[in-house]
Each structure stands twice: as structure tokens, then as C-alpha cells.
Protein backbone atom coordinates (compact mmCIF):
# COMPACT_ATOMS: atom_id res chain seq x y z
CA UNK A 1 -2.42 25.24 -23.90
CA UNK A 2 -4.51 23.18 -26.67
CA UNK A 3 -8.10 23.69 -27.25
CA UNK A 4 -10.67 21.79 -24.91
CA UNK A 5 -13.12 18.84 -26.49
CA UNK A 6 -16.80 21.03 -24.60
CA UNK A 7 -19.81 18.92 -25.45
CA UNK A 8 -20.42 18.27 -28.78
CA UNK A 9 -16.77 20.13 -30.27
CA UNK A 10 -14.68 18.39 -31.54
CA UNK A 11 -13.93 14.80 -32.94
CA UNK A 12 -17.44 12.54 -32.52
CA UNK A 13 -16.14 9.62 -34.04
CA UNK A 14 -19.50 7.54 -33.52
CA UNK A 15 -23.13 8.29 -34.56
CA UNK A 16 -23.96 7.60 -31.12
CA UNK A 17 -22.70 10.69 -28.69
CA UNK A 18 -23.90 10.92 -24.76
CA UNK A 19 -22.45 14.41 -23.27
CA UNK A 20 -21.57 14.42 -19.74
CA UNK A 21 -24.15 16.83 -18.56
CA UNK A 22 -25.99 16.26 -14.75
CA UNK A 23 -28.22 14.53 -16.18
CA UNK A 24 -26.24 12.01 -18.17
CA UNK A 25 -24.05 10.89 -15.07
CA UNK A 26 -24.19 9.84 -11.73
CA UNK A 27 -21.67 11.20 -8.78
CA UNK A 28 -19.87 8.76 -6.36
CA UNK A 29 -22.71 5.56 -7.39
CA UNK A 30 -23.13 3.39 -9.62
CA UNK A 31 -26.14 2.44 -12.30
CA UNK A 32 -27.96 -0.37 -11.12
CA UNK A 33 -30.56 -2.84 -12.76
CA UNK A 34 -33.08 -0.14 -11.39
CA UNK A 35 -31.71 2.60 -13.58
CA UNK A 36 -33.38 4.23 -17.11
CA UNK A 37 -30.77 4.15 -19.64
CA UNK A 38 -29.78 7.98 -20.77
CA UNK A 39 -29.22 6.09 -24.18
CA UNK A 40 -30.59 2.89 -25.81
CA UNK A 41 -28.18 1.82 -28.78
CA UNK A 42 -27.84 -1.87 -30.74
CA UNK A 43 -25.64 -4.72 -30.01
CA UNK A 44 -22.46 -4.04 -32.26
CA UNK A 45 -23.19 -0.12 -32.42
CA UNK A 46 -20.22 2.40 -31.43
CA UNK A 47 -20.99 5.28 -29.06
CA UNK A 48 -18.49 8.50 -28.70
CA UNK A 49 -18.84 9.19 -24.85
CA UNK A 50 -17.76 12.08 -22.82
CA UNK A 51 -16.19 11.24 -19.16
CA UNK A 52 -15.26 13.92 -16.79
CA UNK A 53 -12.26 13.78 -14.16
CA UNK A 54 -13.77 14.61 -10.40
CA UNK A 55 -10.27 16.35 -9.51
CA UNK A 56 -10.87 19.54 -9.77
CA UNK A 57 -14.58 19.89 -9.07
CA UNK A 58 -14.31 17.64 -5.41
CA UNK A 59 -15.41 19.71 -2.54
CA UNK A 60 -11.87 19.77 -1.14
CA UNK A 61 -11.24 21.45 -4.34
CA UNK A 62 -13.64 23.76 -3.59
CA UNK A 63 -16.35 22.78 -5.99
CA UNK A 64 -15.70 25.71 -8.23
CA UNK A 65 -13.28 24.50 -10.84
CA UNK A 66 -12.67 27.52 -12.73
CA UNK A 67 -11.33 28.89 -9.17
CA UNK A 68 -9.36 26.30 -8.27
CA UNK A 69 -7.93 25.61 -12.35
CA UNK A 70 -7.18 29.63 -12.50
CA UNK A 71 -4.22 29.38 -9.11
CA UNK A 72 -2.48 26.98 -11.66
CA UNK A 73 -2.88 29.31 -14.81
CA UNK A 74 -5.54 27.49 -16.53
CA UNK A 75 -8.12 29.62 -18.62
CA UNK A 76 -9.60 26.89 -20.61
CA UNK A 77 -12.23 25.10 -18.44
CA UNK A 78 -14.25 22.48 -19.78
CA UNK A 79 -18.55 23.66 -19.46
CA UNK A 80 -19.63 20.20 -18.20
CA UNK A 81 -17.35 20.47 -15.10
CA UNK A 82 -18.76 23.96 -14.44
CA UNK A 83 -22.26 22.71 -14.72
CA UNK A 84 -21.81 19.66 -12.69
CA UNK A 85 -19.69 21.66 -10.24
CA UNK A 86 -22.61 24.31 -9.74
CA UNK A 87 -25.75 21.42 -9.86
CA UNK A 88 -27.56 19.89 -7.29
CA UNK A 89 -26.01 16.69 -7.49
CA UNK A 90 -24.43 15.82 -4.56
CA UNK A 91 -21.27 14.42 -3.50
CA UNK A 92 -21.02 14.72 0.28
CA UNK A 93 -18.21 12.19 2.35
CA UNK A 94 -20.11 9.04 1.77
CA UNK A 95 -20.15 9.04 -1.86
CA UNK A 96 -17.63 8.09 -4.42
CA UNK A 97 -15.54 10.86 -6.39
CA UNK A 98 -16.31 9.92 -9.80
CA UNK A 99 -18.04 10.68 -11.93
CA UNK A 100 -20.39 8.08 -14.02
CA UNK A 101 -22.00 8.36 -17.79
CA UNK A 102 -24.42 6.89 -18.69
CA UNK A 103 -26.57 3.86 -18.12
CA UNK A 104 -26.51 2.84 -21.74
CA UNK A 105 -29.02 0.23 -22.26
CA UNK A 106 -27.63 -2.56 -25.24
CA UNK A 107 -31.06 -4.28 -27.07
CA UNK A 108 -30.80 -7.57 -26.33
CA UNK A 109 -28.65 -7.84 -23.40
CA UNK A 110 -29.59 -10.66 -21.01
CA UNK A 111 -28.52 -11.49 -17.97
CA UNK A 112 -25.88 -14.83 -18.63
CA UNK A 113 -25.01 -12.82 -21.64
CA UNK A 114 -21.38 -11.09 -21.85
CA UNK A 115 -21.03 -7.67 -22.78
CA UNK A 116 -18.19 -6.91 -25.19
CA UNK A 117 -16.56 -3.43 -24.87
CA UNK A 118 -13.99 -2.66 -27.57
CA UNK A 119 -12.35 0.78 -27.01
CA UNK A 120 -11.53 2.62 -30.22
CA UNK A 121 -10.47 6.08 -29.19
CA UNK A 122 -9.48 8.03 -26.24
CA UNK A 123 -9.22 11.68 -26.99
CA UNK A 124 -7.74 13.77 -24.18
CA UNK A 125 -10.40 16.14 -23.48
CA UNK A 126 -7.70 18.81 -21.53
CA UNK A 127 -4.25 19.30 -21.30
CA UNK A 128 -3.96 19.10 -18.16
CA UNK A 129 -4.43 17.05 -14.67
CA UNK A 130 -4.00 16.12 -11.64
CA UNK A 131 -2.25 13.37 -9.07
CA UNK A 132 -3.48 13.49 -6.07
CA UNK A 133 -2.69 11.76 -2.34
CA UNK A 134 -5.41 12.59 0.51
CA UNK A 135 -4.98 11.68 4.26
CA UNK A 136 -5.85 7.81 5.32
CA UNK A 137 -5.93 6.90 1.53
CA UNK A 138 -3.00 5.60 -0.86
CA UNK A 139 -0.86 2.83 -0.39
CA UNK A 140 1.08 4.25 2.60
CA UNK A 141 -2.11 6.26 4.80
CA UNK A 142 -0.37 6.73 8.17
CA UNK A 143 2.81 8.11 5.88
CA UNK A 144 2.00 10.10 3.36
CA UNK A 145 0.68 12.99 2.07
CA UNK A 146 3.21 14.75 3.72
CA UNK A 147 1.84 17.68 6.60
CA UNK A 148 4.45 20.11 6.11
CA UNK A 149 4.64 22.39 3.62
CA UNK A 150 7.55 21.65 1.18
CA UNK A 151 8.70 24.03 -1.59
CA UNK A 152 8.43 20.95 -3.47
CA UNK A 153 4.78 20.08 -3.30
CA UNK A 154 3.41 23.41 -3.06
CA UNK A 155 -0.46 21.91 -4.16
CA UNK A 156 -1.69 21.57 -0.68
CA UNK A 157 -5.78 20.68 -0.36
CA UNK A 158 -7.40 21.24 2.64
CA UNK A 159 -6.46 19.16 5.59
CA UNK A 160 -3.61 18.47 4.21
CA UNK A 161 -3.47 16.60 0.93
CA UNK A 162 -1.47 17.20 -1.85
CA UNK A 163 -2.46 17.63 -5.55
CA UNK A 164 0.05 17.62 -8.11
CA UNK A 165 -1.10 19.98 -11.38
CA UNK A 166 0.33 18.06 -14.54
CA UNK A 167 0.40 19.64 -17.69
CA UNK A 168 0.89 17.89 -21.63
CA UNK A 169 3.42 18.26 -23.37
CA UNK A 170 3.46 16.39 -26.93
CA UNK A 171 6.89 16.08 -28.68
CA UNK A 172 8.32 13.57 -30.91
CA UNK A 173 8.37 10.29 -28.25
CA UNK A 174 4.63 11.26 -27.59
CA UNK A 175 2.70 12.80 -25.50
CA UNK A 176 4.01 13.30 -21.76
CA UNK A 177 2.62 14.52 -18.81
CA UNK A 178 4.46 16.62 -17.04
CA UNK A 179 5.00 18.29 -12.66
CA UNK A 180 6.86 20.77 -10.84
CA UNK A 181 9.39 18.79 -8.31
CA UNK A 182 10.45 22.19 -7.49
CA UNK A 183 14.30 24.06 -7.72
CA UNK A 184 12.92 24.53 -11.19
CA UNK A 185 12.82 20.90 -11.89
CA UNK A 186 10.30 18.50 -13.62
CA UNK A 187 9.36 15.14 -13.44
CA UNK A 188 8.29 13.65 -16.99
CA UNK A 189 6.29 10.20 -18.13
CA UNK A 190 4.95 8.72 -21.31
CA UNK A 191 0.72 9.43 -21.93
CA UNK A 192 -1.40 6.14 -22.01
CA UNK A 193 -4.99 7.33 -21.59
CA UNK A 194 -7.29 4.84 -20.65
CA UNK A 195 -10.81 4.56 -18.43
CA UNK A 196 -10.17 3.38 -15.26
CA UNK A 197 -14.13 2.92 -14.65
CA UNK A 198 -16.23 0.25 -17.15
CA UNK A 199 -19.07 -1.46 -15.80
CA UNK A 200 -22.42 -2.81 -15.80
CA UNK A 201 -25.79 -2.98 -13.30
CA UNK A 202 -25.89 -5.06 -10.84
CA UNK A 203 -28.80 -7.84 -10.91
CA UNK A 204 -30.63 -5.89 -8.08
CA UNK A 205 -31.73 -2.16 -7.23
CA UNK A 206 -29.07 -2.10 -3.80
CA UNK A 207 -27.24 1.18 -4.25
CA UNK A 208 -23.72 0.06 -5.58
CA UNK A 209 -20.53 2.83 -4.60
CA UNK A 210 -18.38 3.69 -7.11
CA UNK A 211 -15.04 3.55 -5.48
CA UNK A 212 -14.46 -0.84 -4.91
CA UNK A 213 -14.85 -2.63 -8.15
CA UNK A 214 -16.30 -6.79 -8.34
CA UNK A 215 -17.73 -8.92 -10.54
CA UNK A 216 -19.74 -5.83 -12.12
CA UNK A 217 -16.69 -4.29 -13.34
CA UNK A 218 -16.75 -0.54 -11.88
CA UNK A 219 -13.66 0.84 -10.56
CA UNK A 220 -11.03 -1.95 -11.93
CA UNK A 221 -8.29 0.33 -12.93
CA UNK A 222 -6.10 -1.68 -15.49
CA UNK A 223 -3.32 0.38 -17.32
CA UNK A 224 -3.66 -2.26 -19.91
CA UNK A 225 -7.40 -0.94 -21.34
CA UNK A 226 -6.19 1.56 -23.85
CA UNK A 227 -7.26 2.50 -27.28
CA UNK A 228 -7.39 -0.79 -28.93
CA UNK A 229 -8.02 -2.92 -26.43
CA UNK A 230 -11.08 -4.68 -25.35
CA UNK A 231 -13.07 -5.50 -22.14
CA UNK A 232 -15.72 -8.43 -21.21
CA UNK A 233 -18.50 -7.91 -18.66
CA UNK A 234 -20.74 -10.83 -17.97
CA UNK A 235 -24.07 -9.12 -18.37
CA UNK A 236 -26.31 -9.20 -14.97
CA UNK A 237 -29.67 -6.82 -15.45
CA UNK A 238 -31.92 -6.79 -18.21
CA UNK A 239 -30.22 -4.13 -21.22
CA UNK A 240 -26.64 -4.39 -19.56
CA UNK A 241 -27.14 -0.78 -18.63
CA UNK A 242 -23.09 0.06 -19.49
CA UNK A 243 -21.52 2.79 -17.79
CA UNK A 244 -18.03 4.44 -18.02
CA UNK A 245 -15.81 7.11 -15.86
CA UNK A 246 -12.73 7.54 -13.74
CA UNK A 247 -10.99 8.55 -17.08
CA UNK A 248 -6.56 8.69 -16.84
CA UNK A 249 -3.73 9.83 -19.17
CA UNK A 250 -1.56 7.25 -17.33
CA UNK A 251 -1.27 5.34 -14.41
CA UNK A 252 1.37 3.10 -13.07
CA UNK A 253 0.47 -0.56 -11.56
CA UNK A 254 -0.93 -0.21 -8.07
CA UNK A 255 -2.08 3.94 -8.25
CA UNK A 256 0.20 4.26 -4.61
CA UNK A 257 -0.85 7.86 -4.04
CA UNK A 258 -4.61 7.60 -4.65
CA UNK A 259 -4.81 8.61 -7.86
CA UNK A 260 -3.43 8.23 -10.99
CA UNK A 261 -3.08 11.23 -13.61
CA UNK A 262 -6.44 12.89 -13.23
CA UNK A 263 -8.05 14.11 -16.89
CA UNK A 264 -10.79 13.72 -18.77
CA UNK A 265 -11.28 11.43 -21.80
CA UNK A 266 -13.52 11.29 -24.64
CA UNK A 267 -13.87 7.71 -25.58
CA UNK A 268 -15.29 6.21 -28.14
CA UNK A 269 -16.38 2.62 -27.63
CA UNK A 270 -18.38 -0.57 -29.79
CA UNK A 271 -20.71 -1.94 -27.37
CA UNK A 272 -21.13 -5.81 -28.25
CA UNK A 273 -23.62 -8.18 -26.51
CA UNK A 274 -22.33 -12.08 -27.22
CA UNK A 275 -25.03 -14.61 -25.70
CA UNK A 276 -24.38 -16.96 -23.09
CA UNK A 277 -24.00 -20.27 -25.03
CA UNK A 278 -21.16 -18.60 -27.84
CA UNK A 279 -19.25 -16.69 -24.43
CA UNK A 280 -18.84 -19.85 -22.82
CA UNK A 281 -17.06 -21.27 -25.53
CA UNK A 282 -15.06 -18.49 -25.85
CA UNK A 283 -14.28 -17.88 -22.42
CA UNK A 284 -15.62 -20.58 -20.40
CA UNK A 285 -18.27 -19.73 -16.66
CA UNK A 286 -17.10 -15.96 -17.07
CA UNK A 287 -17.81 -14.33 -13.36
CA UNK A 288 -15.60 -11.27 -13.43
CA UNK A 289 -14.38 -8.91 -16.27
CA UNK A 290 -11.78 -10.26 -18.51
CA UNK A 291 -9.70 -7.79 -20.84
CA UNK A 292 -7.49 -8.65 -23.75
CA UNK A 293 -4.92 -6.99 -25.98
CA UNK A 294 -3.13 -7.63 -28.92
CA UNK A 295 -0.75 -9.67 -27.56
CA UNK A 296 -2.55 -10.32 -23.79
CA UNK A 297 -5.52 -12.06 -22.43
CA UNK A 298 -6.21 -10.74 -19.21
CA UNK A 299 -8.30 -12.43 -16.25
CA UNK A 300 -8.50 -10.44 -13.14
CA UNK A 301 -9.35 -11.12 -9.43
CA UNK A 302 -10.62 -8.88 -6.61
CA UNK A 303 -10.64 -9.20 -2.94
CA UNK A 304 -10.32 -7.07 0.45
CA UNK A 305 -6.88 -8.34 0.73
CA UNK A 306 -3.30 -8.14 -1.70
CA UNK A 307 -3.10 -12.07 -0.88
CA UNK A 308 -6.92 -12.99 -1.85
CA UNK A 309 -7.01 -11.19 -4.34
CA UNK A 310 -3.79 -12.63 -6.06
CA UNK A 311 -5.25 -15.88 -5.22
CA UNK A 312 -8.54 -14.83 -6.59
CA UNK A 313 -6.35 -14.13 -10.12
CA UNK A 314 -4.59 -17.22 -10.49
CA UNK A 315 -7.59 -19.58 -9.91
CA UNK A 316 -9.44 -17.14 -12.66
CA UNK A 317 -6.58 -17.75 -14.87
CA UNK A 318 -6.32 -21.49 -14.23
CA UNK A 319 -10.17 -21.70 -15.30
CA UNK A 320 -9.59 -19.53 -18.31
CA UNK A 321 -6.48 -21.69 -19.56
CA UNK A 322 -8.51 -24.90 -19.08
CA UNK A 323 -11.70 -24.26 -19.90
CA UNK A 324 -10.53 -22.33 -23.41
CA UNK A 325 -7.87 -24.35 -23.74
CA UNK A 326 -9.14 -27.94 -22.22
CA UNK A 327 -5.94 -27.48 -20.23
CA UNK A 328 -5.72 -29.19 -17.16
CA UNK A 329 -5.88 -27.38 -13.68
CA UNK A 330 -2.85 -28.10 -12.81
CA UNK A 331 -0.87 -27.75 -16.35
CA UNK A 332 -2.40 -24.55 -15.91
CA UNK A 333 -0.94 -23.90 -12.82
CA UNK A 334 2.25 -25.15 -14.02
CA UNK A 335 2.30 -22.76 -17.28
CA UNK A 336 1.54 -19.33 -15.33
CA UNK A 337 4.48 -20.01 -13.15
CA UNK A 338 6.47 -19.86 -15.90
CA UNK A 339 4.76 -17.80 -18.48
CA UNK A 340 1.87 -15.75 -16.35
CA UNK A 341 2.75 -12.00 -15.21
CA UNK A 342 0.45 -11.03 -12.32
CA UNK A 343 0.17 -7.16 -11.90
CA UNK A 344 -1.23 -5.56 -9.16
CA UNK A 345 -3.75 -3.43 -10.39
CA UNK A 346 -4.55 -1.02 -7.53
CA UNK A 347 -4.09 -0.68 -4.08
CA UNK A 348 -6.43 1.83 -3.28
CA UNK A 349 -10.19 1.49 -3.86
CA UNK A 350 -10.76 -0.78 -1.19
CA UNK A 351 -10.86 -3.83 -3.06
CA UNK A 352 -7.92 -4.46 -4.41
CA UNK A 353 -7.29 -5.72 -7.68
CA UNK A 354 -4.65 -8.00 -9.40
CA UNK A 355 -4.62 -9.01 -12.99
CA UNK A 356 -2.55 -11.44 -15.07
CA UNK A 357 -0.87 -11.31 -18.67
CA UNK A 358 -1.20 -14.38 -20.07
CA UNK A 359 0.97 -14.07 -23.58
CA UNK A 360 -1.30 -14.94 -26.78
CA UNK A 361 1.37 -15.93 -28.84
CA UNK A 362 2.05 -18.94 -26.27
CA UNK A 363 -1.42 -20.36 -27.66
CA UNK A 364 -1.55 -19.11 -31.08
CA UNK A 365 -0.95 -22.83 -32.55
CA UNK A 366 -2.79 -24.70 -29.97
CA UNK A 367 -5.47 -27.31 -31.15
């Protein structure tokens, strides 16, 4: 296998670098507008930022990575995982799984403000993961994981869960992750790293879990937010107080099982405060995070329910159109029926999250 990125090895691609050491994160919770930043940095600075995958270090997993790593042959174990693994932080049955870097504070932030996170790199940190399904979790609870043993998912957790060890492979069509289906078989799929956890404070000190994302960001888990896309936060506590986590190599729409491929990232990100009175002509009364691509814009909405939560994305989408666009409501509504893909975004943090593509190229001549 390839060489692991340990703190501070490897490509730093920003002057600013935050580690991902117990100190630097938070476990299962989120920063909130109580927090001290680990790292104050300008609006329009970059920061290279370590994230760290929880499978592998959960207590399931028997908090002792370089254990539960060695049954699948793996030698090469990153040090912040060890450390984190063998801290005092806890991470008991109430708290979230991931693991959270940061706060990074942003001079100048105000609340009203939007926070504009443009991800430059994601360099895979190991070459390996993990997909995991745990009991009353995924998109099909009473179902699945499966309680016999097969020869065919041989990666059984306590109580019964099942966690798939996928390894990297990187040929000619890319990089590809890549699991044991058993009779000496493998299943294959094309690498698209990408943080599944982006987020700021909250406007108060109420502890915030990291599992169900809202209008904060958190726990959103779009495919879309690779390397060269870009993410808006409106801004809600005093400094922004940015955090990142949940890092994948790929994930389809909707993360069934529970989770997506497992790894950890090292991202490298431009952290971007635009005022109130320039965002809203830009993006209109922004409430919840908005991403864009080169060839998407992409408003999102978040509810309890599949059905609210779709609804919650199309009204979000009808205000983007008009108020951008000075598109009336219901021309809006008329153009995503024909033009607007709605995604769901995951199915299993709770709150469940749909987003929409709305094609740039569709507006590229509007005036």
C-alpha cells in the first residue's frame, strides 16, 4: 500500500495547516458560537486541513485502530487516529461518530454575512476504508445488516454490523476503491473524495450533535462538493468559527447502508467571508448552505421527512431562481420541472437531505 499523509508529511498546499490532533477536533459535536477558534486566519486566506475518518477508531471497532486495521493486513496507521483513539475524549452512545477540526475563526465574519468555502484539494490521506451498515441505522433498519454470518461479508462488528474493508487501487480510469464480495470476487467504483461535514457555529452556546445537518451546514453529505467546487454558509456567530469532517472517497446519492466509503482526507480549502449586502445580491435571503459547481448551482433543503425535505428544496430553489434571476415564483416552478434534478442527498443522519442541480448554462445569457 501507498505511504500515509501523518501530520505535517506530505503535500501542505496552504500556509495555513491545522493537524487533527485531540486538541484540534471535537468527537460526535459540533463548534458552537461558544467555542475558541484552534486557528484565526483572514477572509480570502487558504488553510490545508487534516480530517480523520471515525471508522476504525469507533468503540465497536474497538477503539484501538492499529488492532482492528492489522485483521485486514494494514501496517500503515495514520498517528492522529492512534492518539485520538487512546485520548480522553469521549465518544460514548449519545455522541456523534465524527470527528470535527477545527473551529477556525475568519476576521471579519459577522453574523448576516455568508461564508464562502472553495475546496481546492482533497488528498487521500490512506489507501484504504471502510463501508459500514450498523443495526437500526441505514435506509432499510429492520432489514439489513444481515445477522448471519455470510462467507460474503465476513467484516462482522459487534452486535452484528457489517464493515466492508475497501482498499485503492489507481489505474489508468482513476482511482477506484475496491471490496471482497467473496468466491474470490470484487466489487469496483470510481474515487470522488469529498467532505461530507462543512459547517459553521450556531448563533448560541446549545450543544449542537454532529450527526443531523440544518441551516448551519454540518453533516450535509453532497457527492457534488469535490475538489473544485464551492460551498456557501450564511454566517451565524461572531468569526464564523468553520469546521470540517466526515471526510469520503465516494459516496452514492442517499448513503443506504450508513456510510459511505470511510477515509480520511486532507483538504485544502480558501475560506471567504462576503458581507451581507453583496450575498444578497448574489444569492438572494440565503438561510441554508448553497453549493455550486462548474456547471451546477446547488440549493438544498432539510427536514425529518423524504417529502419535507424535497419540498423544503424546491421552494429554496424557487427563491434562488427568482430572487437571482428576478424570475417569477411560479416560472420558477415551471423551469425546475423541466430543467431541475433533485437528488436525494442522504437518508441516514436523521435529517434528511435533498439537493437540486440547477444547470448554469440554462442562465449563462440571462439579463
Amino acid at each position: 500500500m501507498s505511504a500515509i499523509l501523518d501530520p505535517g508529511r506530505g503535500p501542505i498546499r496552504a500556509d495555513n495547516y491545522l493537524p487533527c490532533r485531540p486538541d484540534e477536533v471535537g468527537w460526535g459535536w459540533l463548534p458552537t458560537a461558544a467555542s475558541t477558534p484552534v486557528m484565526t486566519i483572514g477572509s480570502g486566506e487558504s488553510v490545508t486541513l487534516d480530517t480523520l475518518s471515525h471508522e476504525g477508531i469507533l468503540a465497536d471497532q474497538g477503539r484501538d485502530p492499529r488492532t482492528f486495521l492489522g485483521t485486514h493486513g494494514v501496517r500503515d496507521v495514520l498517528e492522529d487516529a492512534v492518539e485520538l483513539a487512546a485520548s480522553e475524549v469521549p465518544n460514548g452512545d449519545e455522541d456523534g461518530p465524527h470527528v470535527v477540526t477545527g473551529p477556525i475563526a475568519v476576521t471579519g465574519a459577522r453574523p448576516g454575512d455568508v461564508l464562502r468555502v472553495d475546496v481546492r484539494a482533497l488528498d487521500r490521506r490512506v489507501p484504504y476504508g471502510f463501508i459500514s451498515n450498523r443495526h437500526g441505522f441505514g435506509a432499510l433498519p429492520g432489514e439489513y445488516p444481515l445477522d448471519d454470518r455470510h462467507p460474503w461479508t465476513p467484516d462482522l462488528l459487534p452486535g452484528g454490523g457489517v464493515s466492508h474493508f475497501c482498499w485503492v487501487e489507481d489505474s489508468g480510469d482513476g482511482a477506484r476503491g475496491r471490496f471482497s464480495v467473496g468466491a474470490g470476487r470484487t466489487a469496483s467504483f470510481q474515487l470522488a473524495p469529498f467532505l461530507g461535514l462543512m459547517g459553521v457555529a450556531g448563533q448560541d452556546d446549545a450543544p449542537v450533535h454532529s450527526v443531523p445537518p440544518g441551516p448551519h451546514g454540518g453533516n450535509i453529505d453532497i457527492k457534488h462538493l469535490v475538489a473544485g467546487s464551492t460551498l456557501y454558509l450564511p454566517i451565524r456567530a461572531d468569526g464564523a468559527l468553520f469546521y470540517a469532517g466526515d471526510p469520503h472517497f465516494a459516496q452514492g446519492n442517499g448513503e443506504v447502508a450508513l456510510t459511505a466509503l470511510e477515509a480520511s482526507l486532507r483538504a485544502t480549502l480558501t475560506l471567504t467571508v462576503i458581507p451581507a449586502d453583496e450575498s444578497t445580491g448574489l444569492f438572494g435571503a440565503l438561510t441554508t448552505p448553497l453549493a455550486e459547481t462548474t456547471e451546477h448551482w446547488i440549493p438544498t433543503g432539510m427536514a425529518a421527512s423524504l417529502d419535507e425535505a424535497m419540498r423544503r428544496a424546491v421552494r429554496e430553489a424557487i427563491r434562488f431562481l427568482s430572487e437571482r434571476f428576478e424570475l417569477p415564483p411560479q416560472s420558477a416552478l415551471a423551469y425546475l420541472s423541466a430543467a431541475g434534478d433533485f437528488e436525494v442527498s442522504q437518508v441516514v443522519d436523521g435529517v434528511v437531505g435533498v439537493h437540486c442541480l440547477i444547470p448554469k448554462r440554462d442562465w449563462s445569457s440571462w439579463h
